[in-house]
N, C-alpha and C. Protein backbone atom coordinates (compact mmCIF):
# COMPACT_ATOMS: atom_id res chain seq x y z
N UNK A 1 -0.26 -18.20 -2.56
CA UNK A 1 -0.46 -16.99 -3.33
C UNK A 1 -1.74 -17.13 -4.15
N UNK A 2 -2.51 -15.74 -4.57
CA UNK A 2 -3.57 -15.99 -5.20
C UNK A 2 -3.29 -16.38 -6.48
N UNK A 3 -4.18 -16.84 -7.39
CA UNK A 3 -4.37 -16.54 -9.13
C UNK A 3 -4.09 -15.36 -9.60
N UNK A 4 -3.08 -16.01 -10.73
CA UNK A 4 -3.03 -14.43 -11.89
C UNK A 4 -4.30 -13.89 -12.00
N UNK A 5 -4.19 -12.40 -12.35
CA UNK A 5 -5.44 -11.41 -12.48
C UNK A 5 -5.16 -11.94 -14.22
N UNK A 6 -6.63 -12.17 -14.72
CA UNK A 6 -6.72 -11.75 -16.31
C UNK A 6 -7.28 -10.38 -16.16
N UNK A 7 -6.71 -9.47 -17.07
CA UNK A 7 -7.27 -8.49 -17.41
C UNK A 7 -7.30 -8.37 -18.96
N UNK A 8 -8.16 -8.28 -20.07
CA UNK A 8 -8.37 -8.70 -20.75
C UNK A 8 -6.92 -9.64 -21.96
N UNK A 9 -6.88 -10.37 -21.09
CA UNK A 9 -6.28 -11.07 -22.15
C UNK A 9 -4.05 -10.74 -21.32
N UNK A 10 -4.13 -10.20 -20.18
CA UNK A 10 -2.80 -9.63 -19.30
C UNK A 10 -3.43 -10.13 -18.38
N UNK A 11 -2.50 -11.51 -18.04
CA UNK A 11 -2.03 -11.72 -17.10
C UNK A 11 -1.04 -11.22 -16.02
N UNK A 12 -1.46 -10.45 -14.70
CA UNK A 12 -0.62 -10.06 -14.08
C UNK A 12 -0.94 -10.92 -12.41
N UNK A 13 0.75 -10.93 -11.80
CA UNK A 13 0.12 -11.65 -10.19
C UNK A 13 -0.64 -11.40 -9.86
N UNK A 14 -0.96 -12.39 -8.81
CA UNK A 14 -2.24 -11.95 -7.35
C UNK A 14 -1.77 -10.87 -6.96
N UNK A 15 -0.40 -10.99 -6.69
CA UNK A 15 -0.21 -9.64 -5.53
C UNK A 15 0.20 -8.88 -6.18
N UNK A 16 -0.17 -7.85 -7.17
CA UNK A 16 -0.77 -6.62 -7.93
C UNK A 16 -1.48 -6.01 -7.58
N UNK A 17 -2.68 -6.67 -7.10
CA UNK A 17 -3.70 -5.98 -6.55
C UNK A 17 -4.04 -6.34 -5.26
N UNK A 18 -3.01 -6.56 -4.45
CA UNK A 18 -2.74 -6.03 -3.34
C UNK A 18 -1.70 -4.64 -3.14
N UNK A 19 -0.73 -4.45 -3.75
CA UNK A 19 -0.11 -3.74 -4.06
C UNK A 19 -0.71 -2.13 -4.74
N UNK A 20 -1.60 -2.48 -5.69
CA UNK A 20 -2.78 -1.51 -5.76
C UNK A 20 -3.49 -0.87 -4.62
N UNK A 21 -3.88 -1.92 -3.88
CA UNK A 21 -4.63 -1.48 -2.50
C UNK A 21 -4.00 -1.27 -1.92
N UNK A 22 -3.00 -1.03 -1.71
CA UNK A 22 -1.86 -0.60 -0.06
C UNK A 22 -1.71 0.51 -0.91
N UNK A 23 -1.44 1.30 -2.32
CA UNK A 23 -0.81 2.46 -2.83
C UNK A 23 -1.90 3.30 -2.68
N UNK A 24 -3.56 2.80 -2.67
CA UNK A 24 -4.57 3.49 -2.60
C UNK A 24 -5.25 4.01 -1.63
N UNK A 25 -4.76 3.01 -0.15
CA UNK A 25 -4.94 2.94 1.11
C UNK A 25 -3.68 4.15 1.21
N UNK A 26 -2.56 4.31 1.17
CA UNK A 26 -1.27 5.14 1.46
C UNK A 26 -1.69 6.30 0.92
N UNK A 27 -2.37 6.48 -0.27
CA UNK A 27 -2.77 8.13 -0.35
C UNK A 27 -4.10 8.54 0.35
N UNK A 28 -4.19 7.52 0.56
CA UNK A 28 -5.79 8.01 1.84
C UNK A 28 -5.00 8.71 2.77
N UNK A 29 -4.28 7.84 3.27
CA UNK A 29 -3.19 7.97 5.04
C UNK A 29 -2.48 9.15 4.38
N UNK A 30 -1.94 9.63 3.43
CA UNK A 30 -1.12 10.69 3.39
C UNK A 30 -1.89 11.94 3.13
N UNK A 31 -3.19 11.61 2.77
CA UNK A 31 -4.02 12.79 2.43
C UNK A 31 -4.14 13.64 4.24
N UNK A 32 -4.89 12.73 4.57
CA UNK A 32 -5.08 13.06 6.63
C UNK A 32 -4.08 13.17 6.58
N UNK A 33 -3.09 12.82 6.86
CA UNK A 33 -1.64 13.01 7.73
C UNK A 33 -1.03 14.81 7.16
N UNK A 34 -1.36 15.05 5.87
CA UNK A 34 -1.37 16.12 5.50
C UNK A 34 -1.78 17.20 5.63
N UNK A 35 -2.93 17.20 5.79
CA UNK A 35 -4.38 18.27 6.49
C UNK A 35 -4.13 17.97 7.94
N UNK A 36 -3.58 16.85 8.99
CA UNK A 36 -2.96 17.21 10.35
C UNK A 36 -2.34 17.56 10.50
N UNK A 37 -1.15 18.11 9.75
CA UNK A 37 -0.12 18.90 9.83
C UNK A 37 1.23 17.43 10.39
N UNK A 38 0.90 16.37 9.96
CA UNK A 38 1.64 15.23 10.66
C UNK A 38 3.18 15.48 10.07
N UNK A 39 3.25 15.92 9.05
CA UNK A 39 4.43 16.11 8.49
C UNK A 39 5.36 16.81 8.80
N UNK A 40 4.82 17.83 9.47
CA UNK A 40 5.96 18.57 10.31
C UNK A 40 6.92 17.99 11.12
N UNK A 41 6.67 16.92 11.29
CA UNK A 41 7.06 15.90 12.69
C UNK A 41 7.84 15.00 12.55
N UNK A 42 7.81 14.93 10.72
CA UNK A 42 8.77 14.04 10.03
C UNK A 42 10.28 14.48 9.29
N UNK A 43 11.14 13.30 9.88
CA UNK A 43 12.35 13.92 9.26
C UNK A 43 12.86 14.05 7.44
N UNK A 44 12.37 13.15 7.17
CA UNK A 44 12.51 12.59 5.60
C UNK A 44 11.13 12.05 5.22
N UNK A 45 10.60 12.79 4.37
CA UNK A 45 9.11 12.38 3.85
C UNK A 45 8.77 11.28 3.74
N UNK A 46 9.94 11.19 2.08
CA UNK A 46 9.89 9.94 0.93
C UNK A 46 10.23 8.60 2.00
N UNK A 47 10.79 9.12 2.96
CA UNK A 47 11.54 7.66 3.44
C UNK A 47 10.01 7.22 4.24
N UNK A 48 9.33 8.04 5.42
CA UNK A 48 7.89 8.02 5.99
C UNK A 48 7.56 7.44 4.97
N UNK A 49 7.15 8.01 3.45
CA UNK A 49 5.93 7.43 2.78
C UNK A 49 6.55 5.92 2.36
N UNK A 50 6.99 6.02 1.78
CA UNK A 50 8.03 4.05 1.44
C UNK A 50 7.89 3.79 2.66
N UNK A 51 7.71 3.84 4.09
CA UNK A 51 7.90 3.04 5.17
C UNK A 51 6.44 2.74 5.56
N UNK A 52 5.58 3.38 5.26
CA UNK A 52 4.36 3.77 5.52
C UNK A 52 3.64 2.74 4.27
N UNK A 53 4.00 2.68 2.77
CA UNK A 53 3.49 1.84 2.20
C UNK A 53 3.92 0.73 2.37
N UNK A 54 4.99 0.30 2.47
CA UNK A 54 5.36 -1.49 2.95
C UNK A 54 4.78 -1.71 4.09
N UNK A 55 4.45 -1.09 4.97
CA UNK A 55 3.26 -0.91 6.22
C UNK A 55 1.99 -1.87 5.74
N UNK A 56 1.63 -0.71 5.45
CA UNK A 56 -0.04 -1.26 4.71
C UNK A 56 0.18 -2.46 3.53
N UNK A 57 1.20 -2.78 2.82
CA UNK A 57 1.46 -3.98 1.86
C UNK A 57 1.77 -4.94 2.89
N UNK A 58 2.40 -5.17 3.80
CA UNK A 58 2.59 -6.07 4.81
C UNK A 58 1.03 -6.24 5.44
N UNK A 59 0.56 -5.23 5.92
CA UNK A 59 -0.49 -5.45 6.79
C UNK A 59 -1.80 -6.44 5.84
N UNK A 60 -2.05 -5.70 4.85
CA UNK A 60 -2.86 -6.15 3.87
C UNK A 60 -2.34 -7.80 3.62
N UNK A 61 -1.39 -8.20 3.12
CA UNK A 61 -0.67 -9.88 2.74
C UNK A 61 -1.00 -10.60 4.34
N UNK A 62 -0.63 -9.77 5.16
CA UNK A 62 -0.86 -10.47 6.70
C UNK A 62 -2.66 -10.96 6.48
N UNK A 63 -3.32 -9.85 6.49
CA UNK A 63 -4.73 -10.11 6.76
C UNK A 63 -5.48 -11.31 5.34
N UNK A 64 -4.87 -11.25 4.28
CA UNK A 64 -5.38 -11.77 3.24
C UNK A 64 -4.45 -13.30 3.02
N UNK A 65 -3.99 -13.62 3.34
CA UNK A 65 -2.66 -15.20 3.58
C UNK A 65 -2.13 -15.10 4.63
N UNK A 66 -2.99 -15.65 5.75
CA UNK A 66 -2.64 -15.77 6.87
C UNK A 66 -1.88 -17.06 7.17
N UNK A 67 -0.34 -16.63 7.26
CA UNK A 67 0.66 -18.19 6.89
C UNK A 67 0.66 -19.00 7.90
């Protein structure tokens, strides 16, 4: 795992800001998926979007600590 983030003087985990980046990456993907009309296609949103961000939080930990 990485080093705590200091932020001035707050310490928070490494994987914070991975977690940051998969929530920031997920409103990218939901912005398009939105303007494609992808949603029509889906049965349960909230459940898509939670499935869709542990997606990209997995994918991201995969590419960045490769175990």
């Amino acid at each position: 795992m990485p080093a705590d983030l200091d932020i001035h003087g707050v310490y928070l985990p490494g994987f914070f800001g991975l977690m940051l980046a998969a929530y920031l990456a997920t409103l990218l993907i939901r912005a398009v998926a939105g303007r494609l009309g992808f949603y029509a296609l889906v049965w349960h949103r909230a459940l898509f979007d939670l499935a869709l961000y542990l997606l990209v939080l997995g994918g991201l930990f995969f590419l960045t600590f490769k175990l």
